[in-house]
N, C-alpha and C. Protein backbone atom coordinates (compact mmCIF):
# COMPACT_ATOMS: atom_id res chain seq x y z
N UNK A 1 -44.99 20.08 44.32
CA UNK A 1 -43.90 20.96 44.69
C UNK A 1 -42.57 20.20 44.72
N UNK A 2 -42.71 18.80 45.39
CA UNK A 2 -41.24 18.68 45.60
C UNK A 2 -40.71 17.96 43.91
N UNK A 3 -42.00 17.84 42.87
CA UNK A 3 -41.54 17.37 41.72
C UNK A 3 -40.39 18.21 41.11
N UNK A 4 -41.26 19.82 40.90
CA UNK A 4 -40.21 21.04 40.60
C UNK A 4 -39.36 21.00 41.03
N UNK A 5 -39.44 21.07 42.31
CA UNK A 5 -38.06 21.12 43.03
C UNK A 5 -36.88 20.25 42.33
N UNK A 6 -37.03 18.69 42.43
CA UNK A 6 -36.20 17.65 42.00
C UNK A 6 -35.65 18.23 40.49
N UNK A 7 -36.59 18.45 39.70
CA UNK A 7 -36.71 18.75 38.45
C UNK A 7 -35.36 19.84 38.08
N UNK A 8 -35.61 21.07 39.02
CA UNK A 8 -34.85 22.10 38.63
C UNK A 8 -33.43 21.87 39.30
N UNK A 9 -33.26 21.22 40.33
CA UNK A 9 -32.37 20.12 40.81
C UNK A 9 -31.29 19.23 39.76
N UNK A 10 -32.18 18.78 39.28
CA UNK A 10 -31.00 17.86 38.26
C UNK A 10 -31.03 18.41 36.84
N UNK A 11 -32.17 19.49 36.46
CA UNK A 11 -31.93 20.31 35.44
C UNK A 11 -32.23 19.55 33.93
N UNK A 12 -33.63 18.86 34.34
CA UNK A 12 -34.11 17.76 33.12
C UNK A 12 -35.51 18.41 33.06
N UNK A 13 -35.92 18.85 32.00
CA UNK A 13 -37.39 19.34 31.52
C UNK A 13 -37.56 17.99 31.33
N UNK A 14 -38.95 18.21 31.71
CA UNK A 14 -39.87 16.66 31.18
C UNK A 14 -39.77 16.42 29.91
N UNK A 15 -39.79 17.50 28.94
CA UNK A 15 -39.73 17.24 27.65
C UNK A 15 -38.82 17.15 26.83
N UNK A 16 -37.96 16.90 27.57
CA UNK A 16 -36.39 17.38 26.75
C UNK A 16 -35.54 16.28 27.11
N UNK A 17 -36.19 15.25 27.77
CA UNK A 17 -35.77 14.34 28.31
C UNK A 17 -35.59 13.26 27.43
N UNK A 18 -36.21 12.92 26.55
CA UNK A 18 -36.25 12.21 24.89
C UNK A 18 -35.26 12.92 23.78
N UNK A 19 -35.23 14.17 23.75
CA UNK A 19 -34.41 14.80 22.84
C UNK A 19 -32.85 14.45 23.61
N UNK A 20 -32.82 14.92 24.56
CA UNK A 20 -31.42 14.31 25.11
C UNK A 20 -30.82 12.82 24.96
N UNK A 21 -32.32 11.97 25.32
CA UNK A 21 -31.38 10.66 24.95
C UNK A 21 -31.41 10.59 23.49
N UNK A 22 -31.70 10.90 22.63
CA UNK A 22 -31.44 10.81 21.37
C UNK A 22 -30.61 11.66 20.84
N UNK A 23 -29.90 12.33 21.45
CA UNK A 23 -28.48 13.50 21.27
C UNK A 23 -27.57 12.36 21.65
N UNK A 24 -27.38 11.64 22.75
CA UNK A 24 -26.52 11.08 23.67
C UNK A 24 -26.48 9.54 22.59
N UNK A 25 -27.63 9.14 22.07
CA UNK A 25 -27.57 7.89 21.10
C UNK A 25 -27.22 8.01 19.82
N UNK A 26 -27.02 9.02 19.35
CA UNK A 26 -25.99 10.15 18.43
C UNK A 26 -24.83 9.87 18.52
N UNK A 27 -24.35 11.02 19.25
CA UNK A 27 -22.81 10.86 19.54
C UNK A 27 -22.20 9.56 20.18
N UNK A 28 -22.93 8.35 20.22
CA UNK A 28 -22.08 6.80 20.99
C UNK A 28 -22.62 6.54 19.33
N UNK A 29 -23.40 6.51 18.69
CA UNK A 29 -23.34 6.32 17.19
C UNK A 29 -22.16 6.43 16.28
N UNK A 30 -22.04 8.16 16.55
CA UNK A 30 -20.71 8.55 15.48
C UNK A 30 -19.27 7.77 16.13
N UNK A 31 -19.31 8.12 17.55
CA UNK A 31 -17.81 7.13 18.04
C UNK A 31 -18.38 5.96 17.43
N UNK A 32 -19.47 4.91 18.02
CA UNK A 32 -19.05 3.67 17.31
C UNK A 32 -18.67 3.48 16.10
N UNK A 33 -19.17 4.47 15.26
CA UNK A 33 -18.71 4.32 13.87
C UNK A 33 -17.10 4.68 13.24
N UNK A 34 -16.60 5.98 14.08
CA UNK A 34 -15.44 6.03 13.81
C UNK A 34 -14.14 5.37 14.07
N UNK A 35 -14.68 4.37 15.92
CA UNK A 35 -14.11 3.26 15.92
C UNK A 35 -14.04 2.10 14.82
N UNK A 36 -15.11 1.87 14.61
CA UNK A 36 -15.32 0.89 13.50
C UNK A 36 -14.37 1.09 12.32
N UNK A 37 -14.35 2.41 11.82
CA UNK A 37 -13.64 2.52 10.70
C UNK A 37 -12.48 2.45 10.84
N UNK A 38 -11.16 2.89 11.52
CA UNK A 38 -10.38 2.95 12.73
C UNK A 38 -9.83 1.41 12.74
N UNK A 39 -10.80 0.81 12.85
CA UNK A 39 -10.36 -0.87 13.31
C UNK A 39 -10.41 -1.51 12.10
N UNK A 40 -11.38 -1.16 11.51
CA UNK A 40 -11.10 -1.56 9.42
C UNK A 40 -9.87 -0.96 9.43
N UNK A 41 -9.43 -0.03 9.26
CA UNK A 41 -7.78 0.43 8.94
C UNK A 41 -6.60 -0.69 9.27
N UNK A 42 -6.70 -1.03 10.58
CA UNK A 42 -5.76 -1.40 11.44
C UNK A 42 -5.65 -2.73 11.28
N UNK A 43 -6.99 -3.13 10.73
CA UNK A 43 -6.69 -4.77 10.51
C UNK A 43 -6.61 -4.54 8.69
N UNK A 44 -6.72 -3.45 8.33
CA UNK A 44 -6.35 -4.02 6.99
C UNK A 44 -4.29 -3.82 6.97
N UNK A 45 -4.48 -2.97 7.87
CA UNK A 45 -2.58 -2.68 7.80
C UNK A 45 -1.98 -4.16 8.55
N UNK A 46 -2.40 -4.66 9.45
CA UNK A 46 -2.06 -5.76 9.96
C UNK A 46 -1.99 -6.75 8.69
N UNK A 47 -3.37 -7.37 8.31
CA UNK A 47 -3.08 -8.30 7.03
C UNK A 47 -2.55 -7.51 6.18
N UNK A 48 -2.01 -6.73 5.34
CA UNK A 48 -1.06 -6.56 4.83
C UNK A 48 0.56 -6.38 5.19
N UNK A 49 0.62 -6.50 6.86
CA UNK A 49 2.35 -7.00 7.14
C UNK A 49 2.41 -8.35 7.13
N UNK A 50 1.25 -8.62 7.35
CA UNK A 50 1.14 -10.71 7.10
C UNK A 50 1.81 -11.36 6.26
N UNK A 51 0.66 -10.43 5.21
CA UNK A 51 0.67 -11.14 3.62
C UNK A 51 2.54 -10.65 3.58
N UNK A 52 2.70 -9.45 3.83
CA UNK A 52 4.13 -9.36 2.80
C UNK A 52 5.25 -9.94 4.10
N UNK A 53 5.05 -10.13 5.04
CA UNK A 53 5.94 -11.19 5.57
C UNK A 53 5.92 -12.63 5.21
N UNK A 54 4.64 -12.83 5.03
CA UNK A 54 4.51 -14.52 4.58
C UNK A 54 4.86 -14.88 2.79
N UNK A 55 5.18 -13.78 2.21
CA UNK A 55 6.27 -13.99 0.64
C UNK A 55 7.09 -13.69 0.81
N UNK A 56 8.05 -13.51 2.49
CA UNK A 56 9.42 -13.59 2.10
C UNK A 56 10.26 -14.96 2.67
N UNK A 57 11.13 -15.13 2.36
CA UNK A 57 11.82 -16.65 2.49
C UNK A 57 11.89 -16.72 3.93
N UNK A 58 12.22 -16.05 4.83
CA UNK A 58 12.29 -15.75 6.20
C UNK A 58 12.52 -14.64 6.73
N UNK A 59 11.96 -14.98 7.91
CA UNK A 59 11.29 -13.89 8.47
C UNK A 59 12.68 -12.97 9.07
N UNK A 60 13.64 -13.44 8.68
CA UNK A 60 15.02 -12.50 9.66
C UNK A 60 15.35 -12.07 8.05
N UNK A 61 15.34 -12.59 7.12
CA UNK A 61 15.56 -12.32 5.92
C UNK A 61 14.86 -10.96 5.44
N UNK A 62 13.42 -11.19 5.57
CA UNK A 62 12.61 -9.74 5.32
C UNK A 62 12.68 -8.73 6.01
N UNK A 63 13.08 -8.96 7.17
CA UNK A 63 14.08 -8.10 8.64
C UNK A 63 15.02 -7.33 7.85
N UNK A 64 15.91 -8.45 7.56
CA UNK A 64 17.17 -7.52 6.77
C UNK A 64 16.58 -6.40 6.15
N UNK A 65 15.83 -7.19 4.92
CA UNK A 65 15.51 -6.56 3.55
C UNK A 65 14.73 -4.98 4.00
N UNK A 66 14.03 -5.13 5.11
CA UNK A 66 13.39 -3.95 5.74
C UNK A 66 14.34 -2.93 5.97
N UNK A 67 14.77 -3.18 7.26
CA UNK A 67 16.74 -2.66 7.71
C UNK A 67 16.97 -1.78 6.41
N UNK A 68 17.50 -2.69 4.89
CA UNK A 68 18.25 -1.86 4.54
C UNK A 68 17.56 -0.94 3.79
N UNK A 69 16.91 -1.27 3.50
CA UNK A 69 15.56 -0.57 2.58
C UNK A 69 15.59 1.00 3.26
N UNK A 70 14.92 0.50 4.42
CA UNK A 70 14.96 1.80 5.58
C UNK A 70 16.19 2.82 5.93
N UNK A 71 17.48 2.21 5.78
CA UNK A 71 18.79 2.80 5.81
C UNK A 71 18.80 3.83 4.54
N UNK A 72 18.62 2.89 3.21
CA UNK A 72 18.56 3.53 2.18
C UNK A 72 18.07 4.66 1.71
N UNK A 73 17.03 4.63 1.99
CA UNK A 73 15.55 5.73 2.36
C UNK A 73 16.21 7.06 3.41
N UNK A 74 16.71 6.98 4.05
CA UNK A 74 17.26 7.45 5.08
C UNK A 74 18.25 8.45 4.71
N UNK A 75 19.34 7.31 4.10
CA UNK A 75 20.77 8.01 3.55
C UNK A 75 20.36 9.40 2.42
N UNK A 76 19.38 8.68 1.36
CA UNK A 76 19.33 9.72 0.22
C UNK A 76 18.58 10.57 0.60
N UNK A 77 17.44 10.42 1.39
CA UNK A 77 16.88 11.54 2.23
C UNK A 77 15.50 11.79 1.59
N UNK A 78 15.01 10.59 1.53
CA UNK A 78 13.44 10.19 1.13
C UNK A 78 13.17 9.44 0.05
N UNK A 79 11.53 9.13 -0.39
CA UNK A 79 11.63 8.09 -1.27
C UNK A 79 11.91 8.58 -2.68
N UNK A 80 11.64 9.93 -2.85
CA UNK A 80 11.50 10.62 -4.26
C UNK A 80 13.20 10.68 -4.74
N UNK A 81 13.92 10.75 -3.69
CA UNK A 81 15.39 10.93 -4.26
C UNK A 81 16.02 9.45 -4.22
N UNK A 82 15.31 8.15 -3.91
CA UNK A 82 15.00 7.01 -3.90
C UNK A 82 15.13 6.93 -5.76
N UNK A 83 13.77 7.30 -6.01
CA UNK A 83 13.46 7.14 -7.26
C UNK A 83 14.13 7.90 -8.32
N UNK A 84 14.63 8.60 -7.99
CA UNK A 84 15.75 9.63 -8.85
C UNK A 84 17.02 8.89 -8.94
N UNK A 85 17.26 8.44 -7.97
CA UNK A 85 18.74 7.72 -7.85
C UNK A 85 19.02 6.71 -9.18
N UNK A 86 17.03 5.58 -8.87
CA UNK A 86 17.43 4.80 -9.82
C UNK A 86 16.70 4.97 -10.92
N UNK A 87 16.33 5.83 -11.07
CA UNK A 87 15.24 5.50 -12.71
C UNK A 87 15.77 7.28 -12.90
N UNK A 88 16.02 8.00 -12.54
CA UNK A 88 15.62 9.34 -12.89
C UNK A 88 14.18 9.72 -12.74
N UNK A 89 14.41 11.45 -12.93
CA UNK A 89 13.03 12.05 -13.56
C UNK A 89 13.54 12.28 -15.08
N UNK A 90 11.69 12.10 -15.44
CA UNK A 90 11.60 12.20 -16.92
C UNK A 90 11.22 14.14 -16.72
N UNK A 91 11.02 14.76 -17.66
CA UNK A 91 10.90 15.98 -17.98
C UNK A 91 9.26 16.50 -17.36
N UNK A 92 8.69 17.21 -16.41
CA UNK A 92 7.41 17.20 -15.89
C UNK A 92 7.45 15.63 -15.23
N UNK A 93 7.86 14.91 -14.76
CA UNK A 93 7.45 13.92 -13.91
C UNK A 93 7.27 13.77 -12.65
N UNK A 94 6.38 13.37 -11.98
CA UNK A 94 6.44 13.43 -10.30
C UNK A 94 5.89 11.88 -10.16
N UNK A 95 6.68 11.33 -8.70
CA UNK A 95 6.47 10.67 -8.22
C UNK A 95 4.91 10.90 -7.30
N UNK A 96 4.09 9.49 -7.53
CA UNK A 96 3.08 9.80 -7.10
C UNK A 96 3.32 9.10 -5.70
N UNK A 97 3.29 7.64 -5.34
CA UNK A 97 3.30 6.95 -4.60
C UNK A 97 4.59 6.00 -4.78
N UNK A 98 4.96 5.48 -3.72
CA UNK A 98 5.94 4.35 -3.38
C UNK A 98 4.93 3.54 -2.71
N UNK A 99 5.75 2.07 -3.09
CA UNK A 99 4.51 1.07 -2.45
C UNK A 99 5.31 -0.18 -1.78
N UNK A 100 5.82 -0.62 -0.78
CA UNK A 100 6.38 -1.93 -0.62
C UNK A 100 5.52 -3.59 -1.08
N UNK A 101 5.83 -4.19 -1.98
CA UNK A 101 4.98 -5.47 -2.25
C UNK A 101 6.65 -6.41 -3.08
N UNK A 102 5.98 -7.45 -3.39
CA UNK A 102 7.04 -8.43 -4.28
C UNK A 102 6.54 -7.99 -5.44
N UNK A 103 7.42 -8.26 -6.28
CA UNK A 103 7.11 -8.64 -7.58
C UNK A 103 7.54 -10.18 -7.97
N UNK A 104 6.73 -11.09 -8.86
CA UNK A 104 6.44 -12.47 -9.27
C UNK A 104 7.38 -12.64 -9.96
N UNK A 105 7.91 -13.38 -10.03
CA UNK A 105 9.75 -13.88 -10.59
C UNK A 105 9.33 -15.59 -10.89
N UNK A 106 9.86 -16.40 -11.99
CA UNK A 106 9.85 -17.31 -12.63
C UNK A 106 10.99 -18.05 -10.90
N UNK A 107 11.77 -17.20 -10.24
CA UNK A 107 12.54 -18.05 -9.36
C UNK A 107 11.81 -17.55 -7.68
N UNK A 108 10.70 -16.81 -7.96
CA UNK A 108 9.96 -17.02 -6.34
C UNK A 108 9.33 -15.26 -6.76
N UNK A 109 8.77 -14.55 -5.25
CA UNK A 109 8.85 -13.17 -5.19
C UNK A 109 9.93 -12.63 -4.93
N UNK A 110 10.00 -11.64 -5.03
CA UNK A 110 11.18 -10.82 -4.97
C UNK A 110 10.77 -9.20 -4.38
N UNK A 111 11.38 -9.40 -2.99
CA UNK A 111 10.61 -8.02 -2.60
C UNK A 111 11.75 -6.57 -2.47
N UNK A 112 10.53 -5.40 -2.90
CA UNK A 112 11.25 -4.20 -3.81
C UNK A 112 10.02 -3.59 -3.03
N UNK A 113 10.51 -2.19 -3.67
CA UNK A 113 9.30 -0.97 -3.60
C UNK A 113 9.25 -0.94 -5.35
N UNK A 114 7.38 -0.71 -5.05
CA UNK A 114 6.54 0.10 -6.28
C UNK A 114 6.30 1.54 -6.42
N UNK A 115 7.13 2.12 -7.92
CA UNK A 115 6.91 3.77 -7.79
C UNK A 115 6.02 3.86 -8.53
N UNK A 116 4.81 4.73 -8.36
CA UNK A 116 4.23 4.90 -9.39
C UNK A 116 4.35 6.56 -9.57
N UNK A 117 4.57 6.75 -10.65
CA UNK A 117 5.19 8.05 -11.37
C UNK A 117 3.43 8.36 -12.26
N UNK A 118 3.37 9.95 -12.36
CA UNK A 118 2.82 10.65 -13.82
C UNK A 118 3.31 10.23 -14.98
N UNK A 119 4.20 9.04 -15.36
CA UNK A 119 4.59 8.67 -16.29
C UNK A 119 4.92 7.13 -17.01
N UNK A 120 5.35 6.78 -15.57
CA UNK A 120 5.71 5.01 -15.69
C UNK A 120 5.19 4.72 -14.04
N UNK A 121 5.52 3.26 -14.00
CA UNK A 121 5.65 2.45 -12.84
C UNK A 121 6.40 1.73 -12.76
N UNK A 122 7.02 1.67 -11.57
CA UNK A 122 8.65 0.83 -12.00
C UNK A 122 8.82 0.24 -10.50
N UNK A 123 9.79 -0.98 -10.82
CA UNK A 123 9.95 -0.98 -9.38
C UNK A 123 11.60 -1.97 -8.89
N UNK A 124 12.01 -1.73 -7.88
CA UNK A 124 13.30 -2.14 -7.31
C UNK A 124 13.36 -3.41 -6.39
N UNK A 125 14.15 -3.96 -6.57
CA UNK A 125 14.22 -5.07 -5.31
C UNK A 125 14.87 -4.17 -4.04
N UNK A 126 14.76 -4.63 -3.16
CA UNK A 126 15.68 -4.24 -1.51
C UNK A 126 16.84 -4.66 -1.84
N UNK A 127 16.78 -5.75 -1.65
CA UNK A 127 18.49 -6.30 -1.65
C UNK A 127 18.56 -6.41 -3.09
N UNK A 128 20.53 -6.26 -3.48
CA UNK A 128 20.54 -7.13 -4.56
C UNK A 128 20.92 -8.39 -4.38
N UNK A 129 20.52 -8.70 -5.72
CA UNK A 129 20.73 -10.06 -6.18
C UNK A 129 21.46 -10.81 -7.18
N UNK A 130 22.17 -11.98 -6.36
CA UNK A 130 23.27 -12.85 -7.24
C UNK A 130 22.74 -13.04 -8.41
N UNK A 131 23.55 -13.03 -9.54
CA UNK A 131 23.45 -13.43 -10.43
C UNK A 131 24.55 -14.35 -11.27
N UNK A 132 24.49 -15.00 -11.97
CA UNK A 132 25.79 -15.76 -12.61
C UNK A 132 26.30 -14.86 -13.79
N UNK A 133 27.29 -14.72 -14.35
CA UNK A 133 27.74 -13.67 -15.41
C UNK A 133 28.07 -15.17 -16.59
N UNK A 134 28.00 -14.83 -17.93
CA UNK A 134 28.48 -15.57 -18.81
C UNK A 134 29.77 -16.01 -18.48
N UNK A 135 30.68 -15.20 -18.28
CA UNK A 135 31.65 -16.31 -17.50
C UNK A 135 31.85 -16.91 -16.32
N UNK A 136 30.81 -16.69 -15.70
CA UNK A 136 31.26 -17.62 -14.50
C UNK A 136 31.14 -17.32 -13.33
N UNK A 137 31.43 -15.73 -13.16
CA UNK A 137 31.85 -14.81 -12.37
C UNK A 137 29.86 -14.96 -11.28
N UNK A 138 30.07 -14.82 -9.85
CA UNK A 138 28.62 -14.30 -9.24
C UNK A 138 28.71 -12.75 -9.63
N UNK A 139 27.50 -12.11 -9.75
CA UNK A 139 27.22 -10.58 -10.15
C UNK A 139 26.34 -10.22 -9.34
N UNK A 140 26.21 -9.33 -8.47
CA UNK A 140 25.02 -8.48 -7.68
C UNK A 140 24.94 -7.31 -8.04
N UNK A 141 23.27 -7.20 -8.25
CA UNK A 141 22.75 -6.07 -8.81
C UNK A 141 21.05 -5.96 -8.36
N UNK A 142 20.92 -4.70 -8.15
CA UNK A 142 19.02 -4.68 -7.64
C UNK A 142 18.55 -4.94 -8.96
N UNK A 143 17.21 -6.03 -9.13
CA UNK A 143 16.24 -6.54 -10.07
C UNK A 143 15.57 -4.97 -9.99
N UNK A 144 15.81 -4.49 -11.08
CA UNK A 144 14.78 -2.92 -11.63
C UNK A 144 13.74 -3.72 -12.71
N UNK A 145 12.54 -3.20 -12.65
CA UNK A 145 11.64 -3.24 -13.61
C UNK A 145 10.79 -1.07 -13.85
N UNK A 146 11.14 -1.10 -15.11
CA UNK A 146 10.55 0.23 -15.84
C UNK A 146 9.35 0.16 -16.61
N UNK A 147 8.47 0.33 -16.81
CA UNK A 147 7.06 0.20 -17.66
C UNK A 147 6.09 1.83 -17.85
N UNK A 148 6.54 2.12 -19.21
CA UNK A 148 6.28 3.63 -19.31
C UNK A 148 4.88 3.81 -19.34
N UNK A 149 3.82 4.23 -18.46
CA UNK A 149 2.38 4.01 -18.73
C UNK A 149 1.78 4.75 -19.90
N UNK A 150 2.24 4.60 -21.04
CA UNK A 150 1.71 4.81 -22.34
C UNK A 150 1.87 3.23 -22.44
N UNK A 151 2.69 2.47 -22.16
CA UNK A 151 2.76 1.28 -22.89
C UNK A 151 2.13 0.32 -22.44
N UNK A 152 1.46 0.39 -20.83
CA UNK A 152 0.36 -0.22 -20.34
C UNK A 152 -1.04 0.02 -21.12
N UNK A 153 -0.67 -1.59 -21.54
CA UNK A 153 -2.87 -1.84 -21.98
C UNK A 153 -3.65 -1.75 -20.82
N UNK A 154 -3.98 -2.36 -19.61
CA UNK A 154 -4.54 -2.50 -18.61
C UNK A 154 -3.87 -3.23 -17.62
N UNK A 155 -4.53 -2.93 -16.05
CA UNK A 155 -4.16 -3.44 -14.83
C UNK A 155 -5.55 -4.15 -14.31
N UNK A 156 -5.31 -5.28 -14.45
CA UNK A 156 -5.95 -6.13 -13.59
C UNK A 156 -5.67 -6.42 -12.21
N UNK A 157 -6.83 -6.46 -10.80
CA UNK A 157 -6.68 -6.98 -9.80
C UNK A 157 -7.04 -8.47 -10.03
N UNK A 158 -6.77 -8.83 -9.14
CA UNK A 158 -6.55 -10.26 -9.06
C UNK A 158 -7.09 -10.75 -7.22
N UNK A 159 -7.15 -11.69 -7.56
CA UNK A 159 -6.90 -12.21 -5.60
C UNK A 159 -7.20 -13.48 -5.77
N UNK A 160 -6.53 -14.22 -4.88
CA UNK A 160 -6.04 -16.00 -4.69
C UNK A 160 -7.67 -16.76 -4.17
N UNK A 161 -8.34 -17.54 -5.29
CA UNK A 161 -9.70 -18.05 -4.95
C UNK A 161 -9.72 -18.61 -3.34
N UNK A 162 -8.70 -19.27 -2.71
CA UNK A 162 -9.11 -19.72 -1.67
C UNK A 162 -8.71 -18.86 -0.34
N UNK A 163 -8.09 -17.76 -0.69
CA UNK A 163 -7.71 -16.82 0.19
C UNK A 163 -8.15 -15.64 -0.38
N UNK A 164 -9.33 -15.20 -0.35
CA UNK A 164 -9.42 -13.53 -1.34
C UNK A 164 -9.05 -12.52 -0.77
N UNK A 165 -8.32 -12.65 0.62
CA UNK A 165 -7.42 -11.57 1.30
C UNK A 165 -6.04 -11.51 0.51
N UNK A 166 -6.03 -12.65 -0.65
CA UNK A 166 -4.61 -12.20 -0.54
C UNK A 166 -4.55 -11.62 -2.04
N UNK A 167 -4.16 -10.37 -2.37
CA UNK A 167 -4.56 -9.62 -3.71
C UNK A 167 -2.89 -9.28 -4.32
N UNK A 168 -3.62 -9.65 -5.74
CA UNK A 168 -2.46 -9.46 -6.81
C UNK A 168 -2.55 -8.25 -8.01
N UNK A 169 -2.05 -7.84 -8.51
CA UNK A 169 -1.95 -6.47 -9.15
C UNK A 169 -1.31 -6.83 -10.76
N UNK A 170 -1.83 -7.51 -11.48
CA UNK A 170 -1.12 -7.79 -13.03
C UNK A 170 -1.27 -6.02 -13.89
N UNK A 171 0.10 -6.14 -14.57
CA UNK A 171 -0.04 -5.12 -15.33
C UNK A 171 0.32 -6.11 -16.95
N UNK A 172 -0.33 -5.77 -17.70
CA UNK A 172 -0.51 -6.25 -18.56
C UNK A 172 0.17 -4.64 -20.23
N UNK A 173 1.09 -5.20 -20.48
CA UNK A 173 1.22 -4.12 -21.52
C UNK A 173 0.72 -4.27 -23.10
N UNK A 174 1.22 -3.29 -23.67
CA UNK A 174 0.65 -3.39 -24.96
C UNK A 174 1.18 -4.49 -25.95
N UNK A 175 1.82 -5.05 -25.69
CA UNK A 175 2.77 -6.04 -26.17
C UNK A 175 2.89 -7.44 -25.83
N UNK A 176 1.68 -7.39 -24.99
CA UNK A 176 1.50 -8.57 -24.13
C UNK A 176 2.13 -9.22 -23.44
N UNK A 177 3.08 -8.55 -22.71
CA UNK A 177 3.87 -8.83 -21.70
C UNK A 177 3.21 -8.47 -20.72
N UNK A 178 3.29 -9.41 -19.15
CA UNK A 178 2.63 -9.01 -17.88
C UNK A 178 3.13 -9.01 -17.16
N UNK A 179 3.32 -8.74 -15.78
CA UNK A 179 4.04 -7.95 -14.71
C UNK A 179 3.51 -8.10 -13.31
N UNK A 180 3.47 -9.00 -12.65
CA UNK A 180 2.47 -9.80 -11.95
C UNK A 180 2.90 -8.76 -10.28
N UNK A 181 2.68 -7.86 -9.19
CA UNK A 181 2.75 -7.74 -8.15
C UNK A 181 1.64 -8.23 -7.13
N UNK A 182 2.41 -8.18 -5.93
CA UNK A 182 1.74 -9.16 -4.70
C UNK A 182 2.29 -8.80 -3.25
N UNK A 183 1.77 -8.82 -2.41
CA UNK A 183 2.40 -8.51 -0.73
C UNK A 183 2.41 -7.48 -0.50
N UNK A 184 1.10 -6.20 -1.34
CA UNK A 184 1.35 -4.87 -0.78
C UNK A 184 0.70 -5.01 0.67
N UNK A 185 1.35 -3.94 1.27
CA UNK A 185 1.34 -3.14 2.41
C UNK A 185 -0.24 -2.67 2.51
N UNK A 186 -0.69 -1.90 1.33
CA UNK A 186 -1.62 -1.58 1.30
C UNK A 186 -1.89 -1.22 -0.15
N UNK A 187 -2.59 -2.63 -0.70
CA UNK A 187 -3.22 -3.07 -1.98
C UNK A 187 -3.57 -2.33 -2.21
N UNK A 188 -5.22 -1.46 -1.98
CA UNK A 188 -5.96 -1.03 -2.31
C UNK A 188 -5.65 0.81 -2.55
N UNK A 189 -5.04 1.07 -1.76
CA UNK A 189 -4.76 3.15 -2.17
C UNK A 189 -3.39 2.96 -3.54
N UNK A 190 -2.62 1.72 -3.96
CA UNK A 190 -1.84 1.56 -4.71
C UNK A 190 -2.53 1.09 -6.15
N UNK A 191 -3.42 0.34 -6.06
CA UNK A 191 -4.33 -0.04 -6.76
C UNK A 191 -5.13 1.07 -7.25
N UNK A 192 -5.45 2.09 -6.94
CA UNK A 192 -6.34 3.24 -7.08
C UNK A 192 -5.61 4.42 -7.82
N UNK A 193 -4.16 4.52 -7.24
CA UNK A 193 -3.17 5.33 -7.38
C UNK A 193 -2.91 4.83 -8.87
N UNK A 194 -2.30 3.94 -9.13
CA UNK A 194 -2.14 3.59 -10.52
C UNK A 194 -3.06 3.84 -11.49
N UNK A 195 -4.19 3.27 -11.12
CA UNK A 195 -5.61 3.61 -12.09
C UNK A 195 -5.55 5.49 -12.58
N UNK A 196 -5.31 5.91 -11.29
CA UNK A 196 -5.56 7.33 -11.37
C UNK A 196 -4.53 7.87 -12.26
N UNK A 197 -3.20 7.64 -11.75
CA UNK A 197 -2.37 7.86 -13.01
C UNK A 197 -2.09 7.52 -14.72
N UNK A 198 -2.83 6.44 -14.41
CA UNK A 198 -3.35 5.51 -16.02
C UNK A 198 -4.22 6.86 -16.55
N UNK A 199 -5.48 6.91 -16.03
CA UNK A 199 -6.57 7.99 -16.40
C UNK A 199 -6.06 9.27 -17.01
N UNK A 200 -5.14 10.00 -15.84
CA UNK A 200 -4.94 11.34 -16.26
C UNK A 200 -3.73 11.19 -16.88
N UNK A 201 -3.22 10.08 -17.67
CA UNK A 201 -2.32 9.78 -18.65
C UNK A 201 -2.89 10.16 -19.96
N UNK A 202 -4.65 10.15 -20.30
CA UNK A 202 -4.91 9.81 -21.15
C UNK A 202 -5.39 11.23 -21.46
């Protein structure tokens, strides 16, 4: 008697007492897992402010370059009128993604945003940059790169043998010219994004 009693008390069938903890080892399952995934995100967004802070010359420098980037973005009133400003739209073109990384320069990285378009991939420095003029004169101007994806042969990933966190993005054209990017934000949905636009190019 006083078993029932207890029983109907705390409202546990004898038999249901296994199915419950295996409901309850369930749901601390799915949270652990969605934590898990959650914390993959967060450390992949972390090493990627690493990586693209640690290719710029300094760290108040990439500050700036952020600053104005962000101002810029701001003023024209997003990234798509970003990309209009400097490349135009082509006829049916949409911007797919913007990407912050460097691009590989014979005189260091050089950090810009990556557009990748239904048509090309192109990309801008933040700041501009000095240049010397044939006569003499210093010249500032943003480093633009344009690459119409008809004229891309393939995109190779890449990543540094003794660091394989740290991933590189070669575009390689038909002409055999290559196009080396590095310090994304987030390598991998830019990496995918391009592919995807390569594909339904074809």
């Amino acid at each position: 008697m006083k078993n029932k009693l207890a029983e109907q008390i705390i409202g546990i069938h004898p038999s249901s007492s296994t199915t419950s903890l295996a409901l309850t080892h369930g749901k601390a399952d799915r949270k652990k897992n969605i934590m898990n995934r959650h914390e993959k995100k967060v450390n992949s967004f972390v090493h990627g402010i690493r990586e693209h802070v640690r290719l710029g010359p300094k760290i108040s420098e990439t500050v700036k370059g952020k600053l104005s980037l962000g101002a810029r973005i701001l003023q024209l009133g997003g990234v798509k009128k970003v990309f209009k400003q400097l490349f135009g739209f082509g006829e049916g073109e949409r911007l797919l993604k913007a990407s912050q990384c460097y691009l590989s320069t014979t005189a260091g990285p050089i950090a810009g945003l990556l557009f990748i378009s239904t048509q090309r991939v192109s990309f801008c420095s933040e700041r501009s940059i000095k240049f010397s003029s044939p006569n003499g004169e210093l010249v500032r101007f943003h480093y633009k790169v344009s690459i119409p994806l008809r004229k891309v042969k393939r995109i190779d990933p890449s990543e540094n043998m003794k660091d394989p966190s740290q991933k590189y993005m070669e575009i390689v054209t038909v002409d055999n010219f290559d196009v080396w990017f590095m310090g994304f934000l987030n390598y991998q949905k830019s990496f995918i994004c391009l592919q995807q636009a390569m594909f339904n190019l074809e």
